[in-house]
C-alpha atoms as a PDB file:
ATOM      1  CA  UNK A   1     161.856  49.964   6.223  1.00  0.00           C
ATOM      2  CA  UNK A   2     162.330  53.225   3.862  1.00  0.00           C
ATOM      3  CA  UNK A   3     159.399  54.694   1.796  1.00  0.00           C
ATOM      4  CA  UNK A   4     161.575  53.372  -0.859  1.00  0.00           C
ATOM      5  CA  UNK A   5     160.243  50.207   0.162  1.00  0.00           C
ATOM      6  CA  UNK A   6     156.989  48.466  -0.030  1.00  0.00           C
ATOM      7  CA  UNK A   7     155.325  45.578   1.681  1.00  0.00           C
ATOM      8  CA  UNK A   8     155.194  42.330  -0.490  1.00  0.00           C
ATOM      9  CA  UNK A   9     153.164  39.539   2.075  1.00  0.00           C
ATOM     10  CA  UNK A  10     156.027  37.512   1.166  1.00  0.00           C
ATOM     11  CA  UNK A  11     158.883  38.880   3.637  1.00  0.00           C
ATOM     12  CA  UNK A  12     161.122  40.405   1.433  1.00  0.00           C
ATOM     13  CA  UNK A  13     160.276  44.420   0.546  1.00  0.00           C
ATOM     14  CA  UNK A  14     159.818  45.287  -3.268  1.00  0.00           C
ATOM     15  CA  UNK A  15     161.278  48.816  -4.580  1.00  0.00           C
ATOM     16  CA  UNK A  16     158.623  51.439  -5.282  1.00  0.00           C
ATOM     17  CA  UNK A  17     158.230  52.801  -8.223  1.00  0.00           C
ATOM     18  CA  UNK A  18     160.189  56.066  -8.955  1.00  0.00           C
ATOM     19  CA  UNK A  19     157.736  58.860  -8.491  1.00  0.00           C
ATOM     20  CA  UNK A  20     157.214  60.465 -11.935  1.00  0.00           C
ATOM     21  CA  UNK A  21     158.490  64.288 -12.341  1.00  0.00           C
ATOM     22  CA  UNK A  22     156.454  67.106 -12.262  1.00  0.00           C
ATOM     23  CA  UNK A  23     156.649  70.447 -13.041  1.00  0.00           C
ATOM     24  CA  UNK A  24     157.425  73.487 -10.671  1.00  0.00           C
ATOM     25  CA  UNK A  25     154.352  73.962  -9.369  1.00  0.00           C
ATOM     26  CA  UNK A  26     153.685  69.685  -9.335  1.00  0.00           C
ATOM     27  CA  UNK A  27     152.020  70.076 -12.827  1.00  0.00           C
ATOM     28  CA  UNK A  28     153.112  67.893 -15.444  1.00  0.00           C
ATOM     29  CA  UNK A  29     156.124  68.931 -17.397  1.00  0.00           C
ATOM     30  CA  UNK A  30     154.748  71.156 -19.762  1.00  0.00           C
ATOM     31  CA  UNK A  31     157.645  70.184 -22.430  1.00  0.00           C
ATOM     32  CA  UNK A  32     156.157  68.896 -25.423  1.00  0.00           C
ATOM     33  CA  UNK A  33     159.040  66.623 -26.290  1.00  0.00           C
ATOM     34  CA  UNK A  34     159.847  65.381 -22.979  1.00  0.00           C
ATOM     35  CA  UNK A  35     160.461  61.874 -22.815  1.00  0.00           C
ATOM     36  CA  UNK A  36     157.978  59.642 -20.631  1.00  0.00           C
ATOM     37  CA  UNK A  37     159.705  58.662 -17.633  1.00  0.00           C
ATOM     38  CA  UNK A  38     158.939  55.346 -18.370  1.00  0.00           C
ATOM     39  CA  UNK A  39     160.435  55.211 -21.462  1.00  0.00           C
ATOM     40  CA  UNK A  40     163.947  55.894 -19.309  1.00  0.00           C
ATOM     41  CA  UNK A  41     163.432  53.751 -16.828  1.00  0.00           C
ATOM     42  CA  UNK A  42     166.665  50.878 -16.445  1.00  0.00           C
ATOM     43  CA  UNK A  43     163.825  48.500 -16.296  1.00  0.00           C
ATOM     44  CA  UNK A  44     162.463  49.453 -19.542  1.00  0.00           C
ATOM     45  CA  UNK A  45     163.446  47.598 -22.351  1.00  0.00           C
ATOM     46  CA  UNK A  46     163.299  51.081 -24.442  1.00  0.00           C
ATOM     47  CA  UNK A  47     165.978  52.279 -22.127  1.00  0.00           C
ATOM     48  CA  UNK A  48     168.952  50.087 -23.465  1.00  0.00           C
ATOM     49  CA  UNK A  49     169.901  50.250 -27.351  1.00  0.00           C
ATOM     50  CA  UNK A  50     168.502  47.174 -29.367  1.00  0.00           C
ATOM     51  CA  UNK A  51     171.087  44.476 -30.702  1.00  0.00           C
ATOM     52  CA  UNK A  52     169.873  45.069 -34.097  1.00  0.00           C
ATOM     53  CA  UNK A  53     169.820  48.619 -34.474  1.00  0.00           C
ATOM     54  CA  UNK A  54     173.489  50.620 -35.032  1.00  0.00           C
ATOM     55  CA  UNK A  55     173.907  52.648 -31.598  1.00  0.00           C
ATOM     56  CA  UNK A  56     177.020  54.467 -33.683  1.00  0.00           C
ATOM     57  CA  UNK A  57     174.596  55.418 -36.362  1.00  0.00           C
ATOM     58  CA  UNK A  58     173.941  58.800 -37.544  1.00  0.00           C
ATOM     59  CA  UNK A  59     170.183  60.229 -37.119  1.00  0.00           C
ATOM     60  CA  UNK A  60     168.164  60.095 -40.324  1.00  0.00           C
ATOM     61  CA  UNK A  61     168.166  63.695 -42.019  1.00  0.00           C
ATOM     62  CA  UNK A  62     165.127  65.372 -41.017  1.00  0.00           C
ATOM     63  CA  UNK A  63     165.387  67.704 -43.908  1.00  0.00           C
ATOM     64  CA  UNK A  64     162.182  67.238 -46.286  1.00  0.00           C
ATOM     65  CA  UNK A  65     162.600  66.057 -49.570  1.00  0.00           C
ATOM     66  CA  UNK A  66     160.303  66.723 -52.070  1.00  0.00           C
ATOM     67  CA  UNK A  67     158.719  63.983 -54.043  1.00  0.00           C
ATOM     68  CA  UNK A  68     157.842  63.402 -57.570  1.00  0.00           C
ATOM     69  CA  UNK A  69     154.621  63.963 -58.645  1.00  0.00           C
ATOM     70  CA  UNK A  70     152.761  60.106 -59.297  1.00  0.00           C
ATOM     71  CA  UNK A  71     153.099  59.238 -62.336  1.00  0.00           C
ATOM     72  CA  UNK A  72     149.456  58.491 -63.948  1.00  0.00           C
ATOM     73  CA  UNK A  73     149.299  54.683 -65.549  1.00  0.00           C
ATOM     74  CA  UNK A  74     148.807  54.913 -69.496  1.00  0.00           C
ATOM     75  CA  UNK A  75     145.705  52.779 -69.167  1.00  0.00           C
ATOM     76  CA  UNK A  76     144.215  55.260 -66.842  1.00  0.00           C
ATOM     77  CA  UNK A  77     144.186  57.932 -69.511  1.00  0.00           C
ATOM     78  CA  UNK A  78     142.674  56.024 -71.956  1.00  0.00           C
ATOM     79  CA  UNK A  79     138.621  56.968 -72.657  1.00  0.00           C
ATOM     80  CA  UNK A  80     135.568  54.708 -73.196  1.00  0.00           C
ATOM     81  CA  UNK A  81     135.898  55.095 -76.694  1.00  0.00           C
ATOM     82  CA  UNK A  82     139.238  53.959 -77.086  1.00  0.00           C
ATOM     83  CA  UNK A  83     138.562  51.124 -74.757  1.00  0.00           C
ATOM     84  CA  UNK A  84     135.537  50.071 -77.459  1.00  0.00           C
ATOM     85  CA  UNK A  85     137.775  50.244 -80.218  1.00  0.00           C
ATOM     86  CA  UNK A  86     140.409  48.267 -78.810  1.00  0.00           C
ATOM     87  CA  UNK A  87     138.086  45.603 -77.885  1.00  0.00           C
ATOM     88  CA  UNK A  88     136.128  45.192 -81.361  1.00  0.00           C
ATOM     89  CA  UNK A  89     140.019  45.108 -83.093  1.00  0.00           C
ATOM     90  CA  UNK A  90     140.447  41.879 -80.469  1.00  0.00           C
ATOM     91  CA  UNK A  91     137.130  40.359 -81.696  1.00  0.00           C
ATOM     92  CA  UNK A  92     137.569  41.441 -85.578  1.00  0.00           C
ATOM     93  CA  UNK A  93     141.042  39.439 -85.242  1.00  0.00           C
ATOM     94  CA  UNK A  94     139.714  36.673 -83.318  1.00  0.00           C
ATOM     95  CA  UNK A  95     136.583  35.972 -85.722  1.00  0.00           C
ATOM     96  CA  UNK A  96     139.253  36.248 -88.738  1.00  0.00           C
ATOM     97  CA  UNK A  97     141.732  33.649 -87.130  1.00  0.00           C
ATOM     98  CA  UNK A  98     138.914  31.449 -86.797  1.00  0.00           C
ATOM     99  CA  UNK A  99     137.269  31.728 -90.256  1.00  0.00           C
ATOM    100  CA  UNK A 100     140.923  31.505 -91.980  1.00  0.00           C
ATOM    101  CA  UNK A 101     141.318  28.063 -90.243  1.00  0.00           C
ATOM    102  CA  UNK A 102     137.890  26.709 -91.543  1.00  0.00           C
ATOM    103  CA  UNK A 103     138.505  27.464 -94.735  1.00  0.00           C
ATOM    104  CA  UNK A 104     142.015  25.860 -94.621  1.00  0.00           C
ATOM    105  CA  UNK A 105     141.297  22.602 -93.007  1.00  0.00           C
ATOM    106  CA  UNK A 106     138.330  21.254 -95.054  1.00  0.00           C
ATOM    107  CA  UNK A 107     138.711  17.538 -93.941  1.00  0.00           C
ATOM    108  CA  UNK A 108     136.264  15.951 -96.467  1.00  0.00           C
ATOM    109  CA  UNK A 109     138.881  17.327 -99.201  1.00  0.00           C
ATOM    110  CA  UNK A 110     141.968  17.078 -97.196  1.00  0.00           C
ATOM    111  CA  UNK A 111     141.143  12.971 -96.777  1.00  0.00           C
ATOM    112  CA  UNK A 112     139.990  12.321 -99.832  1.00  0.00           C
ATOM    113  CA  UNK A 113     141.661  10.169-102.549  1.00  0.00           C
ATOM    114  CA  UNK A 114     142.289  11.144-106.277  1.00  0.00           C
ATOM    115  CA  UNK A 115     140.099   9.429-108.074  1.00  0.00           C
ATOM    116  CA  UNK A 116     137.169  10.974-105.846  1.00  0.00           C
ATOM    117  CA  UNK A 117     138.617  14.755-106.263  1.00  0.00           C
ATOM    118  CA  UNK A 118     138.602  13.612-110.050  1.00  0.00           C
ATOM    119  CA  UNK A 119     135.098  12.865-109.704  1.00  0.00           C
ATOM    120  CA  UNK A 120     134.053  15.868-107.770  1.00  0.00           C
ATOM    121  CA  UNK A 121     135.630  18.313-110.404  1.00  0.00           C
ATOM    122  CA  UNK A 122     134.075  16.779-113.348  1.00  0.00           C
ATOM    123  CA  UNK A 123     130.506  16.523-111.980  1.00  0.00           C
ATOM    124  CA  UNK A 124     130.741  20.598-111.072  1.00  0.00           C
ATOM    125  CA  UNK A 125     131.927  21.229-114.385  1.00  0.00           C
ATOM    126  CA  UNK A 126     129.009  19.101-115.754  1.00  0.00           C
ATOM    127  CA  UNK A 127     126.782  20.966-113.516  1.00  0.00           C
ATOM    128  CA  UNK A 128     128.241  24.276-115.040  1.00  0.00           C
ATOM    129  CA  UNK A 129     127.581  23.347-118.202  1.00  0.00           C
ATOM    130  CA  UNK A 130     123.719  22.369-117.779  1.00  0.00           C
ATOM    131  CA  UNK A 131     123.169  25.890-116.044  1.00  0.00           C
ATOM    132  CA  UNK A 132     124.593  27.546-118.681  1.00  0.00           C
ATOM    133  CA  UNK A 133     122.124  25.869-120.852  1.00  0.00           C
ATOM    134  CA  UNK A 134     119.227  26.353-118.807  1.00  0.00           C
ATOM    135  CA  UNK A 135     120.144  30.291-118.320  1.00  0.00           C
ATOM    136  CA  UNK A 136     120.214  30.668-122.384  1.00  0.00           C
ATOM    137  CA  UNK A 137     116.730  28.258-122.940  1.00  0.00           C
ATOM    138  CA  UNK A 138     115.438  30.679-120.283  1.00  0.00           C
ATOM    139  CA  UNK A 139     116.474  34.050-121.455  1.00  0.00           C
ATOM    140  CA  UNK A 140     115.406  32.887-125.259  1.00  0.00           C
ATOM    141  CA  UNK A 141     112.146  31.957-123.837  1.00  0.00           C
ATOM    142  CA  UNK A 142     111.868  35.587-121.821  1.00  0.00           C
ATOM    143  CA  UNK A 143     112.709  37.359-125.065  1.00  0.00           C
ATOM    144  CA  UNK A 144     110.065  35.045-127.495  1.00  0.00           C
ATOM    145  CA  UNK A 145     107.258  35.841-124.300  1.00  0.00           C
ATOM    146  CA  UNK A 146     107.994  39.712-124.818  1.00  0.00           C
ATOM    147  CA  UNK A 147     107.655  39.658-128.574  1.00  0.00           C
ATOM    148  CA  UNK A 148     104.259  41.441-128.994  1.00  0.00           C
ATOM    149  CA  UNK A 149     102.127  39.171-131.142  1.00  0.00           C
ATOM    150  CA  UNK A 150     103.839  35.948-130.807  1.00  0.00           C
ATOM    151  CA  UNK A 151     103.797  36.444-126.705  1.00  0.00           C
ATOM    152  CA  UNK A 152     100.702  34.698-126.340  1.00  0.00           C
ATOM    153  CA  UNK A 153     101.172  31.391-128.505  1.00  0.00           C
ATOM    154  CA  UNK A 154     105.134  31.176-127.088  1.00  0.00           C
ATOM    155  CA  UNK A 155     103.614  31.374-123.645  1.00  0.00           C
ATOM    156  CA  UNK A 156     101.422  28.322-124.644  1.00  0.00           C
ATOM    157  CA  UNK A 157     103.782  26.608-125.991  1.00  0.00           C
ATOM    158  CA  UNK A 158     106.643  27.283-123.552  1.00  0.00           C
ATOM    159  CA  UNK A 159     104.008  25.775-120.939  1.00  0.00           C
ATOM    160  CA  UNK A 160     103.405  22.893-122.828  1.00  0.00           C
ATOM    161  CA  UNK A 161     107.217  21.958-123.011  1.00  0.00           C
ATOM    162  CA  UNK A 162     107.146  22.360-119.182  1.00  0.00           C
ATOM    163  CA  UNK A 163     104.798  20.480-118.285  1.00  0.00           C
ATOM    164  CA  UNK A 164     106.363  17.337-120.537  1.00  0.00           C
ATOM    165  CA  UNK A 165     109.688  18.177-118.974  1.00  0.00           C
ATOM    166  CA  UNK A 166     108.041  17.771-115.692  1.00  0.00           C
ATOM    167  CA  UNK A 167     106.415  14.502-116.174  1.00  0.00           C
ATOM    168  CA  UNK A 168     109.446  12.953-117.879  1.00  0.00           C
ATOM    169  CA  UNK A 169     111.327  13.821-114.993  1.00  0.00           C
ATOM    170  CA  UNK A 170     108.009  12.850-112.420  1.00  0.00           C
ATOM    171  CA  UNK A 171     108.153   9.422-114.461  1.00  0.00           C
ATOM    172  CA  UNK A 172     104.500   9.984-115.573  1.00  0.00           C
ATOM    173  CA  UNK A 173     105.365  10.585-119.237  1.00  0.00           C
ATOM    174  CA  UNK A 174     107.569   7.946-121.591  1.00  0.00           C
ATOM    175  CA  UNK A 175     110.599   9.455-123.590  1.00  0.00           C
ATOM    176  CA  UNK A 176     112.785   8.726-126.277  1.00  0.00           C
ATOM    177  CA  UNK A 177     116.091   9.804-127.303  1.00  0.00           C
ATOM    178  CA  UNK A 178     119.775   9.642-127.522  1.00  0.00           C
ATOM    179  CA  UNK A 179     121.619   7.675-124.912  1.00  0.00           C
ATOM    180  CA  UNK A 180     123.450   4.456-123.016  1.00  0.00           C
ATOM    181  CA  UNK A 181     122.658   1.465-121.945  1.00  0.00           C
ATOM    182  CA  UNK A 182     124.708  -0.055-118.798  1.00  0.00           C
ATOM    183  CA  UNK A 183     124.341  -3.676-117.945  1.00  0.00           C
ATOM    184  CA  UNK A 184     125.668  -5.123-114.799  1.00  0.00           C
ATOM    185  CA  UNK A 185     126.758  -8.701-114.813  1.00  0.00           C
ATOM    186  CA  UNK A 186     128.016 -10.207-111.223  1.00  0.00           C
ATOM    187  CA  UNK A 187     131.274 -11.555-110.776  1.00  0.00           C
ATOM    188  CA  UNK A 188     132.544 -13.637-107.903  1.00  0.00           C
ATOM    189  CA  UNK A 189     129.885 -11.190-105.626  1.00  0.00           C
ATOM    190  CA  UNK A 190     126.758 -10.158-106.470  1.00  0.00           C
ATOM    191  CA  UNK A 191     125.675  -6.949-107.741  1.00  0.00           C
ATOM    192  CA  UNK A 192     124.879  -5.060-104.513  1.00  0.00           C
ATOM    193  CA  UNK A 193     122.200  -2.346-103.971  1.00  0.00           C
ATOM    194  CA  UNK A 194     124.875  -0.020-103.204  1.00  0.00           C
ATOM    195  CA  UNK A 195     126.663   0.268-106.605  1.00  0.00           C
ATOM    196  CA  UNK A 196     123.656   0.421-108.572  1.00  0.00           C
ATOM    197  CA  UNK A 197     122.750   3.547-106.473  1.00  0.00           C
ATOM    198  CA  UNK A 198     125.780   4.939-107.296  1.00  0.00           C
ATOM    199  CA  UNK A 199     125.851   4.624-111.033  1.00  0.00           C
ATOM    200  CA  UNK A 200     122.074   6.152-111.114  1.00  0.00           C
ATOM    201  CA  UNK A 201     124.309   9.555-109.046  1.00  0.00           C
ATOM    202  CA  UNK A 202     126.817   9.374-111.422  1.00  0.00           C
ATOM    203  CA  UNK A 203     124.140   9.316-114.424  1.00  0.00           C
ATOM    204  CA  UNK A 204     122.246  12.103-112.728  1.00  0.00           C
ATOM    205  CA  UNK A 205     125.671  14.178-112.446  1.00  0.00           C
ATOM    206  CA  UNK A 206     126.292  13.800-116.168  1.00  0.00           C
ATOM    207  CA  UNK A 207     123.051  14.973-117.366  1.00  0.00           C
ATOM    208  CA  UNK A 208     120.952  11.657-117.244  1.00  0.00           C
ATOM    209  CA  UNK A 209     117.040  13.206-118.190  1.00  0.00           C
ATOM    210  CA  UNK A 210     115.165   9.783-117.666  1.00  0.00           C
ATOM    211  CA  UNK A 211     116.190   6.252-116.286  1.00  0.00           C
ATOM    212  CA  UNK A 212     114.672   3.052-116.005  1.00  0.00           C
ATOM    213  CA  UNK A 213     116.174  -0.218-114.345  1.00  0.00           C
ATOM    214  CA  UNK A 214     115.243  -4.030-116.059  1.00  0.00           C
ATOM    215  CA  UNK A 215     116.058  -7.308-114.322  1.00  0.00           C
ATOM    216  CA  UNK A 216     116.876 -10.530-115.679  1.00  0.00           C
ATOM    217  CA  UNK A 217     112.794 -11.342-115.943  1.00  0.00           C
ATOM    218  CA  UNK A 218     112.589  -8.527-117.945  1.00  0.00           C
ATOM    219  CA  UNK A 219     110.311  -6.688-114.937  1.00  0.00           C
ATOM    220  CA  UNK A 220     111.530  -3.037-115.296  1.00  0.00           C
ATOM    221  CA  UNK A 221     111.062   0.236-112.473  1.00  0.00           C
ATOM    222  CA  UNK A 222     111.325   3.648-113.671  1.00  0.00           C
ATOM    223  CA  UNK A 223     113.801   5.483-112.184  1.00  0.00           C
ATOM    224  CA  UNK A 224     112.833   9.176-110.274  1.00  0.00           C
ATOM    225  CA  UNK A 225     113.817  11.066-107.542  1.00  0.00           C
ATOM    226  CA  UNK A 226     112.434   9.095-104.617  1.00  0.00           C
ATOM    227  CA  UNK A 227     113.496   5.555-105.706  1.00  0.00           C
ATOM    228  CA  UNK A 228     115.312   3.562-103.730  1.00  0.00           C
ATOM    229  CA  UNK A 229     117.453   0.215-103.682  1.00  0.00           C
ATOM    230  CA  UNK A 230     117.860  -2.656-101.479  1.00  0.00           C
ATOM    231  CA  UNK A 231     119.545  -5.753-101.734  1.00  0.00           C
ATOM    232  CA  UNK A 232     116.908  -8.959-101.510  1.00  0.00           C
ATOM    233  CA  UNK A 233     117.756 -12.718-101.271  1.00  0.00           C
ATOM    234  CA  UNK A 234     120.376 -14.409-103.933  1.00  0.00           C
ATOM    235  CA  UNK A 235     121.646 -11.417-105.342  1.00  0.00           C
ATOM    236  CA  UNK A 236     118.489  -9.844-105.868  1.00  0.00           C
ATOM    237  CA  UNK A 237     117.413  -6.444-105.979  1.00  0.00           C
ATOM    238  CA  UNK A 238     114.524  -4.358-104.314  1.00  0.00           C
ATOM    239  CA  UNK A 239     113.425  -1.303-106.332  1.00  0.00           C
ATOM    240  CA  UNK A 240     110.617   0.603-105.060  1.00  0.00           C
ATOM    241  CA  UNK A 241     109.211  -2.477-103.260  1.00  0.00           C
ATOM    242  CA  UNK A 242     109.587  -4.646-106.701  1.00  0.00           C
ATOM    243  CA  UNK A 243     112.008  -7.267-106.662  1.00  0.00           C
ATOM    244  CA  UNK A 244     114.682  -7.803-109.229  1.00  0.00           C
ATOM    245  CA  UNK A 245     117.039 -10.294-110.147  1.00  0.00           C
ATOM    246  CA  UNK A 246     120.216  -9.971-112.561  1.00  0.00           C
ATOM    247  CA  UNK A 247     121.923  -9.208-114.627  1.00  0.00           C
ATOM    248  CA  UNK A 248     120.349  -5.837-114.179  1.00  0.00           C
ATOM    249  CA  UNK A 249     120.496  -3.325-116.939  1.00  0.00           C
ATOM    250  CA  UNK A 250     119.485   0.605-116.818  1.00  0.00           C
ATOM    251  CA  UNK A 251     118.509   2.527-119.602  1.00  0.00           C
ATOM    252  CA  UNK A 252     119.435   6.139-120.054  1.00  0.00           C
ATOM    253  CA  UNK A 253     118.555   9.064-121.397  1.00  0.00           C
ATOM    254  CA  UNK A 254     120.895  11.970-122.170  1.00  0.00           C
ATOM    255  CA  UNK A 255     124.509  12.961-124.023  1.00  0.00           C
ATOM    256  CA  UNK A 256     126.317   9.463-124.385  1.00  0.00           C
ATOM    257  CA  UNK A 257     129.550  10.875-124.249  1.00  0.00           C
ATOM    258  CA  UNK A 258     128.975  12.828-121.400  1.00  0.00           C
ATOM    259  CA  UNK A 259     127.866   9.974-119.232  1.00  0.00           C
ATOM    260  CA  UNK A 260     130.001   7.231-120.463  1.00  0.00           C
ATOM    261  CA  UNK A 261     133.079   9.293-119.309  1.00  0.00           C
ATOM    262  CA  UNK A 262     131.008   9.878-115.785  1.00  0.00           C
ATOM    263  CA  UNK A 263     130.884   6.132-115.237  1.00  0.00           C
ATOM    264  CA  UNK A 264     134.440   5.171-116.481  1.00  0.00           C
ATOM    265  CA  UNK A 265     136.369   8.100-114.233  1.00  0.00           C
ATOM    266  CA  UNK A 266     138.991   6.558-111.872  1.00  0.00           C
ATOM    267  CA  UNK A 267     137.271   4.651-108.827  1.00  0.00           C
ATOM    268  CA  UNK A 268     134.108   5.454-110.518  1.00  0.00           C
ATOM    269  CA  UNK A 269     131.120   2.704-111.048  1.00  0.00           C
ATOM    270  CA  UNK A 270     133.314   0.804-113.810  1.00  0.00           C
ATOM    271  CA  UNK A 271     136.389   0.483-111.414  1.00  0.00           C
ATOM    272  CA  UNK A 272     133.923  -0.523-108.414  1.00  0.00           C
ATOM    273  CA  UNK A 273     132.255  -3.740-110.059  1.00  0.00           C
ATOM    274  CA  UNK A 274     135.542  -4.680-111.506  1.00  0.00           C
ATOM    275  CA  UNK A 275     136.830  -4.824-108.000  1.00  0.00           C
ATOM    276  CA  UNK A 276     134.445  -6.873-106.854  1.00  0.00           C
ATOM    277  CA  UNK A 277     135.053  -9.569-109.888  1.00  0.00           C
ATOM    278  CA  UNK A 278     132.117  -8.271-111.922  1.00  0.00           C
ATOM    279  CA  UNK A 279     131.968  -6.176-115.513  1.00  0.00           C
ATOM    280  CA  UNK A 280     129.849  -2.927-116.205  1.00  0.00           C
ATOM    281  CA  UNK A 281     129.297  -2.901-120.425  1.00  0.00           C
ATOM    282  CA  UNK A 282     128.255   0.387-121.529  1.00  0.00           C
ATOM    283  CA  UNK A 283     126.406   0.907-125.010  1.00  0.00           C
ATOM    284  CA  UNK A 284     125.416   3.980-126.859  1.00  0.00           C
ATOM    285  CA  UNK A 285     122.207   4.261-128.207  1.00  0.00           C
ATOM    286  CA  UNK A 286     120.914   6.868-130.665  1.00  0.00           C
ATOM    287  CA  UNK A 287     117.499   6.038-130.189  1.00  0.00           C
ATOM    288  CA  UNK A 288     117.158   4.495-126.386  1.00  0.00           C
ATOM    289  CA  UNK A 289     113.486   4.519-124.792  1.00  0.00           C
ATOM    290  CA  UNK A 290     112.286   5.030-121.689  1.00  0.00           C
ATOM    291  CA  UNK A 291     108.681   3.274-121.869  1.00  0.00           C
ATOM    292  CA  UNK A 292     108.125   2.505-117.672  1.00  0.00           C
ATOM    293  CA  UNK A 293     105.697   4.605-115.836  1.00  0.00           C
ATOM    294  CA  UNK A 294     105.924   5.373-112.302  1.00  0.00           C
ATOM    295  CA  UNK A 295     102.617   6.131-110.240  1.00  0.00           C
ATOM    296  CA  UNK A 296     102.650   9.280-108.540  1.00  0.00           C
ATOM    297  CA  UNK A 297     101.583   9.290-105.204  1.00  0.00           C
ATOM    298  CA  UNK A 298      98.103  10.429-104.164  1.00  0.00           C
ATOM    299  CA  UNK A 299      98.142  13.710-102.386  1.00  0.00           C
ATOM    300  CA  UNK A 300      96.886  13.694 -99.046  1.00  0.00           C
ATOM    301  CA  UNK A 301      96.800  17.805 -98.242  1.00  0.00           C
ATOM    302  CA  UNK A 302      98.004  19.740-101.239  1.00  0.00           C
ATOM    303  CA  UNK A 303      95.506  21.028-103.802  1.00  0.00           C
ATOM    304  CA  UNK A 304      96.203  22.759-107.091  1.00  0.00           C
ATOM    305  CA  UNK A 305      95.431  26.659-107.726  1.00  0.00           C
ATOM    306  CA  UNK A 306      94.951  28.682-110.605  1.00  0.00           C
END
């Protein structure tokens, strides 16, 4: 057996491996670019061309080309500031898109019927109106209180008429004057709480100064801000605890013509009860009186100062 040849254990020799080459003086071959002798070995799978790749093909160009210099992204050159500004323009337009569609879909107006826009409109210009006269009482009583002399007894007096506006509208203090009188008389259902509370709104929208409710007994409840209804047993009503039983009939004091056109506006009080089967009748009085009292409540915690 050759040197070629080496001993297996299993009978049959295996080639050696091809010794690698050296250089003259059995150093390695001091050529850079020599190829590993293993890379040209038959064995080697580097040694035979690859299916895939074009053994006819031409050797890339080795020839540097020189490349562009990269091209810097606009964003990148943008500063902090401009950043800032751009994102306050995004909230300024988002805060605007969102207050222009609140103001354009108002639902309680959108869904609402004509007769109740009707109603709306009239009680703000009613409302106008009595601010407009309350802004000229009040500047005529700023100018009397500046007027040298006369200041003192127009400050007396102008705190007199206060305090008997206040307890008119407290209920503490009777009143007389110009105004209606609106009786209630059930049809096929009775008089509920519901529309007797809202022809006392509708009064107080048009001006109403003092109000007072009478049943059928003749048992009467003055009307003020904390009153409240309820409907009792047989058509009856409960007014601040008292009960009442019909036909009822309120008493009213303030412009007739004013509140008569309050309570006969389209689906207004008038319209209601005649629904139901019932009749409103509405009479002007020029002298109507408000004689029930209510009784304030006892204060618990607040004490008066000078």
């Amino acid at each position: 057996m050759s040197d070629e040849h080496t001993q297996t254990g299993t009978g049959w020799p295996q080639p050696a491996e091809p010794a690698r080459p050296d250089g003259p003086a059995g150093e390695p071959d001091p050529r850079p670019e020599a190829p590993d002798p293993d890379e040209l070995s038959p064995l080697s799978p580097q040694g035979h061309p690859s299916e895939e790749e074009d053994p006819s093909a031409e050797p890339a160009d080795e020839v540097a080309v020189a490349q562009p210099a990269a091209v810097v992204p606009p964003w990148r050159r943008l500063s902090s500031a401009a950043v800032m500004i751009v994102v306050l323009l995004g909230l300024l337009g988002f805060t605007l898109a969102v207050q222009l569609k609140m103001t354009t879909t108002d639902s309680s107006l959108a869904t609402a019927r004509q007769e109740d826009l009707v109603r709306i409109l009239y009680d703000l210009e009613a409302r106008e109106i009595r601010l407009r006269q309350d802004i000229g009482a009040l500047e005529e009583s700023q100018r009397q209180l500046r007027s040298g002399e006369q200041g003192r007894e127009a400050a007396l007096e102008e705190a007199t008429r206060r305090a008997d506006e206040l307890g008119i509208l407290a209920g503490t203090l009777p009143a007389r004057g110009p105004g209606l009188t609106v009786r209630f008389q059930a049809g096929a259902e009775p008089i509920s709480a519901a529309r007797v509370l809202d022809a006392v709104q509708e009064l107080r929208g048009a001006g109403a100064e003092a109000m007072q409710i009478s049943g059928g007994d003749r048992a009467t409840v003055r009307i003020v801000a904390s009153t409240y209804f309820l409907n009792g047993e047989g058509g009856s009503l409960i007014v601040d605890g008292r009960p009442l039983t019909g036909p009822f009939t309120i008493t009213v004091l303030g412009d007739p013509a004013t509140m008569r056109t309050a309570l006969n506006i389209p689906g207004g009080v008038v319209a209601s009860v005649a629904g139901d089967g019932g009749n409103v009748i509405v009479e002007e009085r020029e002298v109507a009186e408000v004689s029930a009292l209510h009784e304030p409540r006892p204060l618990e915690h607040a004490r008066p100062v000078s």
